[in-house]
N, C-alpha and C. Protein backbone atom coordinates (compact mmCIF):
# COMPACT_ATOMS: atom_id res chain seq x y z
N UNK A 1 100.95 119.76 78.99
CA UNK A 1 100.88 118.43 78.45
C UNK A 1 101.28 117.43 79.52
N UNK A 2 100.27 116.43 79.40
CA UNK A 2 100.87 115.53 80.69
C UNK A 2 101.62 114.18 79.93
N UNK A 3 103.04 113.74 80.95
CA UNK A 3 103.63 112.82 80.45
C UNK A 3 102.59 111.56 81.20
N UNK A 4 102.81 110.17 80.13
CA UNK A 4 102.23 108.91 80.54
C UNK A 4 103.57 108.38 80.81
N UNK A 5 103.03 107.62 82.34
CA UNK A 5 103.72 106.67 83.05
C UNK A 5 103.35 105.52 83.87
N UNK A 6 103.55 104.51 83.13
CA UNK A 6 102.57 103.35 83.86
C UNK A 6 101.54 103.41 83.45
N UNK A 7 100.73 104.24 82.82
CA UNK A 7 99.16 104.08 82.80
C UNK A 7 98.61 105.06 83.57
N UNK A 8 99.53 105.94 84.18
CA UNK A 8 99.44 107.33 84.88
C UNK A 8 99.88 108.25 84.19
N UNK A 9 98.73 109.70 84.07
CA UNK A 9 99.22 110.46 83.64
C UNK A 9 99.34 111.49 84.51
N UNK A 10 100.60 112.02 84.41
CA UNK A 10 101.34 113.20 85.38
C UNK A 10 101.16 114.26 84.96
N UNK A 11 100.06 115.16 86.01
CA UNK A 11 100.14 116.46 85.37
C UNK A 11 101.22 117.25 86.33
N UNK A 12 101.91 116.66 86.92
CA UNK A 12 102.76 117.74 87.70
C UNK A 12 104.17 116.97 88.40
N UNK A 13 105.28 117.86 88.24
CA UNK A 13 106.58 116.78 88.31
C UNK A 13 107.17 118.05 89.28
N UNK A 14 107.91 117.41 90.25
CA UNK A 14 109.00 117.93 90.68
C UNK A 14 110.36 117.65 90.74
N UNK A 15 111.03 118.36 89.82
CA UNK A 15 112.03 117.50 89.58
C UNK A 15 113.41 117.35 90.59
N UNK A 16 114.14 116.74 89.96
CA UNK A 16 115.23 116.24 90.92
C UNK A 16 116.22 117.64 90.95
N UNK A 17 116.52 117.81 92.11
CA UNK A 17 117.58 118.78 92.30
C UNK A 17 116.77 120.24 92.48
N UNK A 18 115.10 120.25 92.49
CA UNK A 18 114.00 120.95 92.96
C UNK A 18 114.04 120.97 94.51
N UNK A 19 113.53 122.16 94.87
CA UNK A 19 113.35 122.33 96.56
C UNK A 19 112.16 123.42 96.50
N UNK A 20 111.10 122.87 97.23
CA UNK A 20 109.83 123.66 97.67
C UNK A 20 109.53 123.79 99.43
N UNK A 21 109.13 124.99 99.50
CA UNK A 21 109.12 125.11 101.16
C UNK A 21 107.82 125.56 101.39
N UNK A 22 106.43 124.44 101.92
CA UNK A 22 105.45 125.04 102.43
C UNK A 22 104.15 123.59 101.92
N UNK A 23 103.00 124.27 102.16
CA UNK A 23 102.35 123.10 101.75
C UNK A 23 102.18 122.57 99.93
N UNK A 24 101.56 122.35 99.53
CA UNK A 24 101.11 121.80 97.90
C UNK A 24 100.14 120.74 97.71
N UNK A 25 98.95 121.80 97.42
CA UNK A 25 97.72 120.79 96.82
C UNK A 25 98.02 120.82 94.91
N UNK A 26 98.01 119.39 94.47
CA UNK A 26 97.90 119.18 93.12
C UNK A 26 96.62 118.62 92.98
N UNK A 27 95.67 118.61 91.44
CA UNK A 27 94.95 118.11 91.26
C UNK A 27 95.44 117.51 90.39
N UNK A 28 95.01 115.77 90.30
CA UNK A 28 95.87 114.94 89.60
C UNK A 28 97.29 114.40 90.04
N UNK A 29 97.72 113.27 88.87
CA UNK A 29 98.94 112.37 89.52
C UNK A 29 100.33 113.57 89.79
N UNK A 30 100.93 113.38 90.63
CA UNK A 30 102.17 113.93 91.09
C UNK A 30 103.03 113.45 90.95
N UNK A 31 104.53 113.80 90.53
CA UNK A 31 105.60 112.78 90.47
C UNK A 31 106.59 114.07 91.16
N UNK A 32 107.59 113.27 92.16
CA UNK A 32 108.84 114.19 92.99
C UNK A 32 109.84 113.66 93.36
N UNK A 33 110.68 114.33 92.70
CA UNK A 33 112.46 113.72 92.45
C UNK A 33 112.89 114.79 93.24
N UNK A 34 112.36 115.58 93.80
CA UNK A 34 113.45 116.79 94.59
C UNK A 34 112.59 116.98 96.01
N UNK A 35 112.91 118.01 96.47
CA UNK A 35 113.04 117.84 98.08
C UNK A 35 112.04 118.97 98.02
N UNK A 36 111.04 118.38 98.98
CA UNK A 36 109.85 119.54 99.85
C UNK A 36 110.21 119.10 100.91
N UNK A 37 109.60 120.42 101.96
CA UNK A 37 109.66 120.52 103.26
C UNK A 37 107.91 120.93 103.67
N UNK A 38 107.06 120.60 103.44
CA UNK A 38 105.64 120.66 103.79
C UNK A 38 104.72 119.83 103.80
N UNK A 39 103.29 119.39 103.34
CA UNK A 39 102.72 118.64 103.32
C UNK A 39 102.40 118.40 101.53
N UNK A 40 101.59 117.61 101.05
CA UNK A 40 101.59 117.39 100.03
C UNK A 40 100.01 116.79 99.91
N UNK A 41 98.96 117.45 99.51
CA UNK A 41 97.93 116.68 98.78
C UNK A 41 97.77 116.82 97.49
N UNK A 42 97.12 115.69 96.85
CA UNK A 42 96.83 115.64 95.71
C UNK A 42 95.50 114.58 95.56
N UNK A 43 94.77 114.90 94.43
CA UNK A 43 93.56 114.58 93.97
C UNK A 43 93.57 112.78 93.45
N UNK A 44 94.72 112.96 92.79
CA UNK A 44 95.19 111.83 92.50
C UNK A 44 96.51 110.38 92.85
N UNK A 45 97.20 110.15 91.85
CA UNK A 45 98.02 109.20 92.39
C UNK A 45 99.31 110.20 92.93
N UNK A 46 100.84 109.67 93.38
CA UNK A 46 101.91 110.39 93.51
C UNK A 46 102.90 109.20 93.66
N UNK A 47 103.80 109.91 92.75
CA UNK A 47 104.86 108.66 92.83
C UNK A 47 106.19 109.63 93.47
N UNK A 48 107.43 109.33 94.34
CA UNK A 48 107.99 109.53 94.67
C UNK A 48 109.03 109.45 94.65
N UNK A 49 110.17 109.77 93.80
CA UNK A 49 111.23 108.87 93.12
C UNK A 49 112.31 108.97 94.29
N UNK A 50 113.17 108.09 93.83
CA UNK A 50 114.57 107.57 94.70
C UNK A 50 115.40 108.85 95.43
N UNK A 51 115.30 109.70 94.09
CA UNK A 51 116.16 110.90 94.68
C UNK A 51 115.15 112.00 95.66
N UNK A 52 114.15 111.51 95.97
CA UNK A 52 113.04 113.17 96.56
C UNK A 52 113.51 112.80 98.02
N UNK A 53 113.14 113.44 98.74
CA UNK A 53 113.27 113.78 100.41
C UNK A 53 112.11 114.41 100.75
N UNK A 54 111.27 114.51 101.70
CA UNK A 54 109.93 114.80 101.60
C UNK A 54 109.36 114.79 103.32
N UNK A 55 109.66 116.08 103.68
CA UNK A 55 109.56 116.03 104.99
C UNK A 55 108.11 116.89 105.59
N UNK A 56 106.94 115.75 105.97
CA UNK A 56 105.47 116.20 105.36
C UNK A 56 104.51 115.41 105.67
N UNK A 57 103.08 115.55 105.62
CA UNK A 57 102.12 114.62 105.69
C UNK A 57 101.76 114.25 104.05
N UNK A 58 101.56 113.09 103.45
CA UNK A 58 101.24 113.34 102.00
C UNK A 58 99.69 112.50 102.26
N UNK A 59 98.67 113.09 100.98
CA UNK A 59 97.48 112.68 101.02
C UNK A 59 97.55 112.56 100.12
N UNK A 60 97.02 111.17 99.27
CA UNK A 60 96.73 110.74 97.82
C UNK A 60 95.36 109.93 97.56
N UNK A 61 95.20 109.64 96.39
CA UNK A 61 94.64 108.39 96.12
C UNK A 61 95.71 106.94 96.25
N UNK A 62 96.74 106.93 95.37
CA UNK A 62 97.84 105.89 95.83
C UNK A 62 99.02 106.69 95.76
N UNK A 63 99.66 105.62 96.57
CA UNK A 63 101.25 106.28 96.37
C UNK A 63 102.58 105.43 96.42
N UNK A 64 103.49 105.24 95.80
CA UNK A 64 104.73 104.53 95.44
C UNK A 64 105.60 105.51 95.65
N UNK A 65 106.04 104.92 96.69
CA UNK A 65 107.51 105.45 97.34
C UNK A 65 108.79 105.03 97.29
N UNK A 66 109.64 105.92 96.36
CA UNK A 66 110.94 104.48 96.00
C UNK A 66 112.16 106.07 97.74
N UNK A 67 112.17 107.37 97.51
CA UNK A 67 112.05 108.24 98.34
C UNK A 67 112.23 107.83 99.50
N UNK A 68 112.30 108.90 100.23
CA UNK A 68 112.68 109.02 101.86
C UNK A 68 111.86 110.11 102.37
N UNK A 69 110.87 109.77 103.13
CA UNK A 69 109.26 110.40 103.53
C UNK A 69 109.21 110.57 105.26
N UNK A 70 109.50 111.79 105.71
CA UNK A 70 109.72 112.27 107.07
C UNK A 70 108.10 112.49 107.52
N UNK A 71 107.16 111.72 107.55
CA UNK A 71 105.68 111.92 107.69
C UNK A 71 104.76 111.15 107.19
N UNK A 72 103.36 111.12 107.65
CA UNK A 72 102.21 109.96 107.63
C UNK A 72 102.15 110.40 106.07
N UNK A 73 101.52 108.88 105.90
CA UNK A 73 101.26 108.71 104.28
C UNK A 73 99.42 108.48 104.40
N UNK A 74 98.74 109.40 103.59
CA UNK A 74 97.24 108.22 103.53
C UNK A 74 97.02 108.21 102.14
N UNK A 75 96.65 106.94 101.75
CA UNK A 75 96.53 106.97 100.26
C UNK A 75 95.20 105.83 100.43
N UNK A 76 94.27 105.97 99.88
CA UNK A 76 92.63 105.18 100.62
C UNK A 76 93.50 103.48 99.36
N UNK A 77 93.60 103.78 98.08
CA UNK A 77 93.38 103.10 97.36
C UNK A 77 95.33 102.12 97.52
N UNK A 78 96.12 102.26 97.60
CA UNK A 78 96.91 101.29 97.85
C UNK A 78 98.51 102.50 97.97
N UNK A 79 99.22 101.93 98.62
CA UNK A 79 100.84 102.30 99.09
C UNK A 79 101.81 101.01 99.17
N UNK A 80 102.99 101.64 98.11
CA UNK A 80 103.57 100.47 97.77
C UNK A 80 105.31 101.24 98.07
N UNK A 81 105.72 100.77 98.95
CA UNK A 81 106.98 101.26 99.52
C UNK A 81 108.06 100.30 99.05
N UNK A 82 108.93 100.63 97.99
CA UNK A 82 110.03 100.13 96.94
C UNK A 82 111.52 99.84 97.88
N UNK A 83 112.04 99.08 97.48
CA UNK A 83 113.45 98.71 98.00
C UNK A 83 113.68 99.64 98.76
N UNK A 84 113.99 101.03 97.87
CA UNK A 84 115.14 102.18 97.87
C UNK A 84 114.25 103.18 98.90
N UNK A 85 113.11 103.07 99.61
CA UNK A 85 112.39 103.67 100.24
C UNK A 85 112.76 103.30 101.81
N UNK A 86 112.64 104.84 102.46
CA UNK A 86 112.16 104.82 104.37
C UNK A 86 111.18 105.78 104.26
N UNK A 87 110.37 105.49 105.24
CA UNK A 87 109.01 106.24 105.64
C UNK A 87 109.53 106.67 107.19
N UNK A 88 109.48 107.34 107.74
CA UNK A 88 109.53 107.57 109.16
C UNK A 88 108.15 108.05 109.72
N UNK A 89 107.08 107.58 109.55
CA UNK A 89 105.50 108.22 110.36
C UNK A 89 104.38 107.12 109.72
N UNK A 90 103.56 107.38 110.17
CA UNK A 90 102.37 106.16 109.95
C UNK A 90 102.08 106.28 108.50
N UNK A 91 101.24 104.99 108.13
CA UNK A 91 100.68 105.26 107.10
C UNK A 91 99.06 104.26 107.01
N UNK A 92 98.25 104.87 106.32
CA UNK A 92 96.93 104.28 106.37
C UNK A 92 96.96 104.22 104.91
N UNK A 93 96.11 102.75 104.53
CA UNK A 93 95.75 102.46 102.91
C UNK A 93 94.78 101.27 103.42
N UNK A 94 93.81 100.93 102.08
CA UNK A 94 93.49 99.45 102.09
C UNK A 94 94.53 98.74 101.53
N UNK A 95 95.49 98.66 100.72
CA UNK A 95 96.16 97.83 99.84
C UNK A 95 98.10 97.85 100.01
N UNK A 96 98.58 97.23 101.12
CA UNK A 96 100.17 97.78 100.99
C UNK A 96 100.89 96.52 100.56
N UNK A 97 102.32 97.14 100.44
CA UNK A 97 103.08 96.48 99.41
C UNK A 97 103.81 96.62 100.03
N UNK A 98 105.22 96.21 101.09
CA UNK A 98 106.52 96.49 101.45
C UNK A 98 107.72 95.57 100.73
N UNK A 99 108.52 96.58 99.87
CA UNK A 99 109.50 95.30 99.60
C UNK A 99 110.86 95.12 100.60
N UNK A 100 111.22 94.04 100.41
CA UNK A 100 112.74 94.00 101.29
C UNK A 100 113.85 95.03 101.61
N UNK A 101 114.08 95.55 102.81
CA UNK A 101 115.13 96.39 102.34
C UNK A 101 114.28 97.70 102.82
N UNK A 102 113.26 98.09 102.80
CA UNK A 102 112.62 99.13 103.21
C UNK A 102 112.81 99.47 104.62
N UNK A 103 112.75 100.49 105.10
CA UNK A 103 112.96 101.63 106.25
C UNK A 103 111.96 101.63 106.52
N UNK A 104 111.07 101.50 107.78
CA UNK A 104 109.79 101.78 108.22
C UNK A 104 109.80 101.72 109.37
N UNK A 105 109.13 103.00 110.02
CA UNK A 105 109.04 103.05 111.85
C UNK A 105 107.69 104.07 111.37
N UNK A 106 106.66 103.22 112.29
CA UNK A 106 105.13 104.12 112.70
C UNK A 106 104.58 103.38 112.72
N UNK A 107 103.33 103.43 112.59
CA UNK A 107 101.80 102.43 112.58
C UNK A 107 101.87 102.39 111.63
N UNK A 108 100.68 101.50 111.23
CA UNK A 108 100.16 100.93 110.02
C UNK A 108 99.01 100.44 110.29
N UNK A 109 97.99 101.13 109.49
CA UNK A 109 96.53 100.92 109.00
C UNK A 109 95.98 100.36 107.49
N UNK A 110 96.42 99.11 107.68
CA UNK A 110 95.87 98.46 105.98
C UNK A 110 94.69 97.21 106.34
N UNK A 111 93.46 97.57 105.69
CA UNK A 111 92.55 97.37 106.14
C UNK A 111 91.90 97.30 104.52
N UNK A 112 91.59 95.97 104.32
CA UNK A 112 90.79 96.26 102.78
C UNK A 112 89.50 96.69 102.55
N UNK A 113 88.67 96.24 103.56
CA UNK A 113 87.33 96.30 103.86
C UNK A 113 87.37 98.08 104.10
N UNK A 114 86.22 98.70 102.74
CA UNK A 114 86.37 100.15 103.14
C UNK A 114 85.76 100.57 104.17
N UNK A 115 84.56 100.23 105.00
CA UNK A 115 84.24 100.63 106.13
C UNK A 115 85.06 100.30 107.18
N UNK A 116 85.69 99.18 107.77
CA UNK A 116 86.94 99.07 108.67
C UNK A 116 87.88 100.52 107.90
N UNK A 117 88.16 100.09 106.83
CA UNK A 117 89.16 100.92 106.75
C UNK A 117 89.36 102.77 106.92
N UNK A 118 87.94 103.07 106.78
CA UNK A 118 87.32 104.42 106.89
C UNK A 118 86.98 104.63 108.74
N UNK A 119 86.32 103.25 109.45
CA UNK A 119 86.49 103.28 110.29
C UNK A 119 87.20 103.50 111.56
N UNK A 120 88.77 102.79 110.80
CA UNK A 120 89.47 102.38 112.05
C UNK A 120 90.82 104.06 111.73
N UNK A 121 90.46 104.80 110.30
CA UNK A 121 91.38 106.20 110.15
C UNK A 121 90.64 107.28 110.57
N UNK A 122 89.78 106.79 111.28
CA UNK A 122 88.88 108.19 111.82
C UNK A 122 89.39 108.04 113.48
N UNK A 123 89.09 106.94 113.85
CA UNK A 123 89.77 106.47 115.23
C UNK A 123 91.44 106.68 115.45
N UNK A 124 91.66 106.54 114.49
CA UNK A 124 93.74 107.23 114.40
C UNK A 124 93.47 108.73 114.77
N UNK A 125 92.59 108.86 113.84
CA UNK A 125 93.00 110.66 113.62
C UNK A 125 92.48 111.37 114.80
N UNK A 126 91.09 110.47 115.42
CA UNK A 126 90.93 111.28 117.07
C UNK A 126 91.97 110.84 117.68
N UNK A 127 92.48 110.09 117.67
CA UNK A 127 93.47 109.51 119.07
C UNK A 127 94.49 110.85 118.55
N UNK A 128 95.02 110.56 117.41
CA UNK A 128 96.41 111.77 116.87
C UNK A 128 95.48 113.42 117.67
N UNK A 129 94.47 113.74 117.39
CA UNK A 129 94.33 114.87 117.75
C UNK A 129 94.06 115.06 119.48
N UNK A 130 93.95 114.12 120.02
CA UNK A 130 93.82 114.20 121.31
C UNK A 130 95.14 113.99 121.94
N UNK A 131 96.51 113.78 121.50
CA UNK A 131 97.32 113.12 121.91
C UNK A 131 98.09 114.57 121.49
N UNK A 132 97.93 115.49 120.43
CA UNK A 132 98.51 116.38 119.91
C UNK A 132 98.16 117.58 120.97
N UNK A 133 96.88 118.00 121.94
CA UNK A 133 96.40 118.66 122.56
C UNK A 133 96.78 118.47 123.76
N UNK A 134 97.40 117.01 124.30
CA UNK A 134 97.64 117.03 125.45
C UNK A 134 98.81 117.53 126.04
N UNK A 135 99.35 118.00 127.66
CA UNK A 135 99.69 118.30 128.02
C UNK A 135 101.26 117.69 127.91
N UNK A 136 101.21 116.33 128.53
CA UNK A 136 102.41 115.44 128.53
C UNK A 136 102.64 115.01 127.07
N UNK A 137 103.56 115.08 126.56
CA UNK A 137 104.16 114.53 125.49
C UNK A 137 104.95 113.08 125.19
């Protein structure tokens, strides 16, 4: 049974005081109050609560980060990073939101226009993979 939240329905929760070690594809919205150490895709939205730790690449449709996120965020449709939130790695969206008080060190790709925006995360992701292959660090 999925809980409604916001107008989101969650088919999958991790709760607080939870610890997962490795990657996790969900289909559908995600919600995580406890601590992974991998990457995270999902089909749908993911919300990230105050208490999660999340050390990872996450792939969404959107994502609200109130959390502390050790890795790139891409969410195509919007990323909205809450007071109680740090991100430490890039993040790509058309639609961002930073409120006051937020933690943020990386790039940033927010681009509304979906061809720029499809454009200019294909050009990240060669530069990231050519930069990941090279010799000097």
């Amino acid at each position: 049974m999925a809980l409604l939240f916001d107008d989101i329905s969650i088919s999958t929760i991790i709760g607080a005081g939870s610890s997962l070690k490795g990657d996790l594809r969900v289909s559908g919205a995600l919600m995580v109050d406890g601590d992974i150490d991998g990457n995270l895709q999902t089909t749908g939205n993911i919300i990230i609560g105050e208490s999660a730790r999340i050390r990872g690449n996450i792939s969404a449709k959107s994502a609200v980060v109130n959390g502390i996120v050790l890795g790139d965020i891409s969410a195509p449709e919007s990323i909205k990073l809450n007071a109680s939130s740090a991100v430490i790695g890039d993040i790509a969206t058309r639609k961002l939101q930073i409120a006051s008080g937020v933690v943020f060190h990386g790039h940033c790709i927010a681009l509304f226009d979906e061809s720029s925006f499809e454009a200019e995360t294909r050009k990240q992701n060669e530069l990231r993979e050519i930069k990941s292959k090279s010799i000097i660090k």
